[in-house]
C-alpha atoms as a PDB file:
ATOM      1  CA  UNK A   1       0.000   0.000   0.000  1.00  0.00           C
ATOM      2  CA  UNK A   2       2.934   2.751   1.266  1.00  0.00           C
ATOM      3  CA  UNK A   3       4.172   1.331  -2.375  1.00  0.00           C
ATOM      4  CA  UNK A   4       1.335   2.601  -4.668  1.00  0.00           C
ATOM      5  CA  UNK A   5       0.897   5.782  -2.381  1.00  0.00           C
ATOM      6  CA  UNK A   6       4.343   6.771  -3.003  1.00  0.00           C
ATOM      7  CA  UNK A   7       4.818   6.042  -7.190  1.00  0.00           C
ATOM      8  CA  UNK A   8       1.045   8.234  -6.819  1.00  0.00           C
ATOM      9  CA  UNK A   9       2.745  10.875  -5.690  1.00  0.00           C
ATOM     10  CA  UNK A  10       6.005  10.618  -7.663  1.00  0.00           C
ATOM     11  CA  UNK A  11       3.401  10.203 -10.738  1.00  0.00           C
ATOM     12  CA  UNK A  12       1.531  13.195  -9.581  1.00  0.00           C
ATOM     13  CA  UNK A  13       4.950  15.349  -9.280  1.00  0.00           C
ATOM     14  CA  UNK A  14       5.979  14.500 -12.657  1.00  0.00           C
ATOM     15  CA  UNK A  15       2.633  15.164 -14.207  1.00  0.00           C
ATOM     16  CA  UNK A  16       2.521  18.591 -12.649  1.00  0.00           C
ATOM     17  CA  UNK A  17       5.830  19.330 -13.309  1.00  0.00           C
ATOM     18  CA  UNK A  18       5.154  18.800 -17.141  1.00  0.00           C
ATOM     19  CA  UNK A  19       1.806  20.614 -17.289  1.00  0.00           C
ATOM     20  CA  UNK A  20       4.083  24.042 -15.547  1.00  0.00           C
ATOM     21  CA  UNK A  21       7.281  24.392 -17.324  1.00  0.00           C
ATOM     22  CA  UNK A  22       8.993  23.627 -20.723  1.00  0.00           C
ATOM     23  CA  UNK A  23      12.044  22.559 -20.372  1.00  0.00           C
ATOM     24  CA  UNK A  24      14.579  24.156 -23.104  1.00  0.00           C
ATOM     25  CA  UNK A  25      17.886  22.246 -24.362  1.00  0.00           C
ATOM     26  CA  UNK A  26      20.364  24.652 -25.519  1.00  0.00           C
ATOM     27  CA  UNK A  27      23.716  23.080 -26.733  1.00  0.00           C
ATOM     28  CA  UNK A  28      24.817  21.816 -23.622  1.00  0.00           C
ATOM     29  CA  UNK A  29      22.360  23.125 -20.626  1.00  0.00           C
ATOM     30  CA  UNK A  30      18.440  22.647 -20.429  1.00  0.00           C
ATOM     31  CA  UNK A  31      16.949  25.798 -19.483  1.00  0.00           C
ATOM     32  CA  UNK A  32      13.604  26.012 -17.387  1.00  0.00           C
ATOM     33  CA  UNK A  33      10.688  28.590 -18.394  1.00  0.00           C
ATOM     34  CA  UNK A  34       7.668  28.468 -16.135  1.00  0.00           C
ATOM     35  CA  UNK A  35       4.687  27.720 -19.036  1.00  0.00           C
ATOM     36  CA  UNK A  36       1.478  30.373 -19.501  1.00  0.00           C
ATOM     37  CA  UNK A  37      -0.823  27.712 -19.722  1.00  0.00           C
ATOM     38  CA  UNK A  38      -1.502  24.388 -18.497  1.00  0.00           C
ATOM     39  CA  UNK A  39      -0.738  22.141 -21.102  1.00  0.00           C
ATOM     40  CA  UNK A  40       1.314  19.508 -22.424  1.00  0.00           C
ATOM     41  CA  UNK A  41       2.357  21.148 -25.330  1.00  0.00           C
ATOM     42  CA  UNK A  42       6.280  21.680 -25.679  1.00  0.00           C
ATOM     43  CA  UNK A  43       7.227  20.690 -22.709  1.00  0.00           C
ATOM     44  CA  UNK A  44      10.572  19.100 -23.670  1.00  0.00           C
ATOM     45  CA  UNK A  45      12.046  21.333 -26.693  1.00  0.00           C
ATOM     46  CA  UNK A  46      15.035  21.224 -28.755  1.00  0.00           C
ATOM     47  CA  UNK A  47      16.966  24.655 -29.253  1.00  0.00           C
ATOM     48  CA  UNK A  48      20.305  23.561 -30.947  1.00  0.00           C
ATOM     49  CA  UNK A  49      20.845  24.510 -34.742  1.00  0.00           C
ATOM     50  CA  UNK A  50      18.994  25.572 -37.247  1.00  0.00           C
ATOM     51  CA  UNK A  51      15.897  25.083 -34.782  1.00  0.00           C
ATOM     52  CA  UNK A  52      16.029  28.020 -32.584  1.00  0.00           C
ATOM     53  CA  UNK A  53      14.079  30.165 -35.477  1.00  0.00           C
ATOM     54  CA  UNK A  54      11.151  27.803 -35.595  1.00  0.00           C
ATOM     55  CA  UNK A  55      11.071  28.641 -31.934  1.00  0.00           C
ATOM     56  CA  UNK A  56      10.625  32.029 -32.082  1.00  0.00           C
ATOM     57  CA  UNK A  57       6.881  31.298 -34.122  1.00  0.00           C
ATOM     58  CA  UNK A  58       5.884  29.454 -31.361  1.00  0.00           C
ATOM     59  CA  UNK A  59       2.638  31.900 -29.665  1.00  0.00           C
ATOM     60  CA  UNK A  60       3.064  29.831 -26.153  1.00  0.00           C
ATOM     61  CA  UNK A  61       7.076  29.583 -26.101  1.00  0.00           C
ATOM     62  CA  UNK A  62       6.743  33.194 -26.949  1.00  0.00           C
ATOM     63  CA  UNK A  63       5.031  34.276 -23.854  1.00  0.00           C
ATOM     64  CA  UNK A  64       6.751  32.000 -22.102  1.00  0.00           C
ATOM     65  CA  UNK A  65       9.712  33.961 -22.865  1.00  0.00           C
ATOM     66  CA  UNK A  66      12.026  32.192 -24.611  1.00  0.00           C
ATOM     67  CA  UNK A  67      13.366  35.297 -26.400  1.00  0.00           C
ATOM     68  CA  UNK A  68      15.153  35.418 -23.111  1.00  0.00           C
ATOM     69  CA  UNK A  69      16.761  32.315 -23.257  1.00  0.00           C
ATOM     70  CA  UNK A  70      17.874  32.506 -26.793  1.00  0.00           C
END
C-alpha cells in the first residue's frame, strides 16, 4: 500500500511538473521557463541549430519567454 501511495505521488509530481514548465535544451544546458498555460504542449524542446528560429513562431514559447533564453 505505502508502495502505490508513493509512485502516486512521484506520478503526480511529474505530471505537474510537465503541465508548468517547458524545459529548453540549448547546446549543452536545459533551461527552465515556467509555461502560460496548463498544457502539455512543448514541454521538452530542442533549441540547438537551425531550430532556434522555428522557436521564435511558437505563440506559447513566446510568452513564455524564450526570447530570453535565446
Amino acid at each position: 500500500m505505502k508502495k502505490a501511495l508513493l509512485i502516486i505521488v512521484i506520478a503526480g509530481a511529474l505530471i505537474f511538473t510537465a503541465l508548468n514548465y517547458h524545459f529548453v535544451l540549448v547546446e549543452k544546458n536545459v533551461k527552465i521557463l515556467k509555461k502560460v498555460e496548463l498544457t502539455f504542449n512543448n514541454t521538452f524542446v530542442d533549441a540547438r541549430g537551425a531550430k532556434k528560429l522555428k522557436l521564435f513562431l511558437n505563440p506559447s514559447l513566446i510568452k513564455a519567454g524564450i526570447k530570453n533564453v535565446l
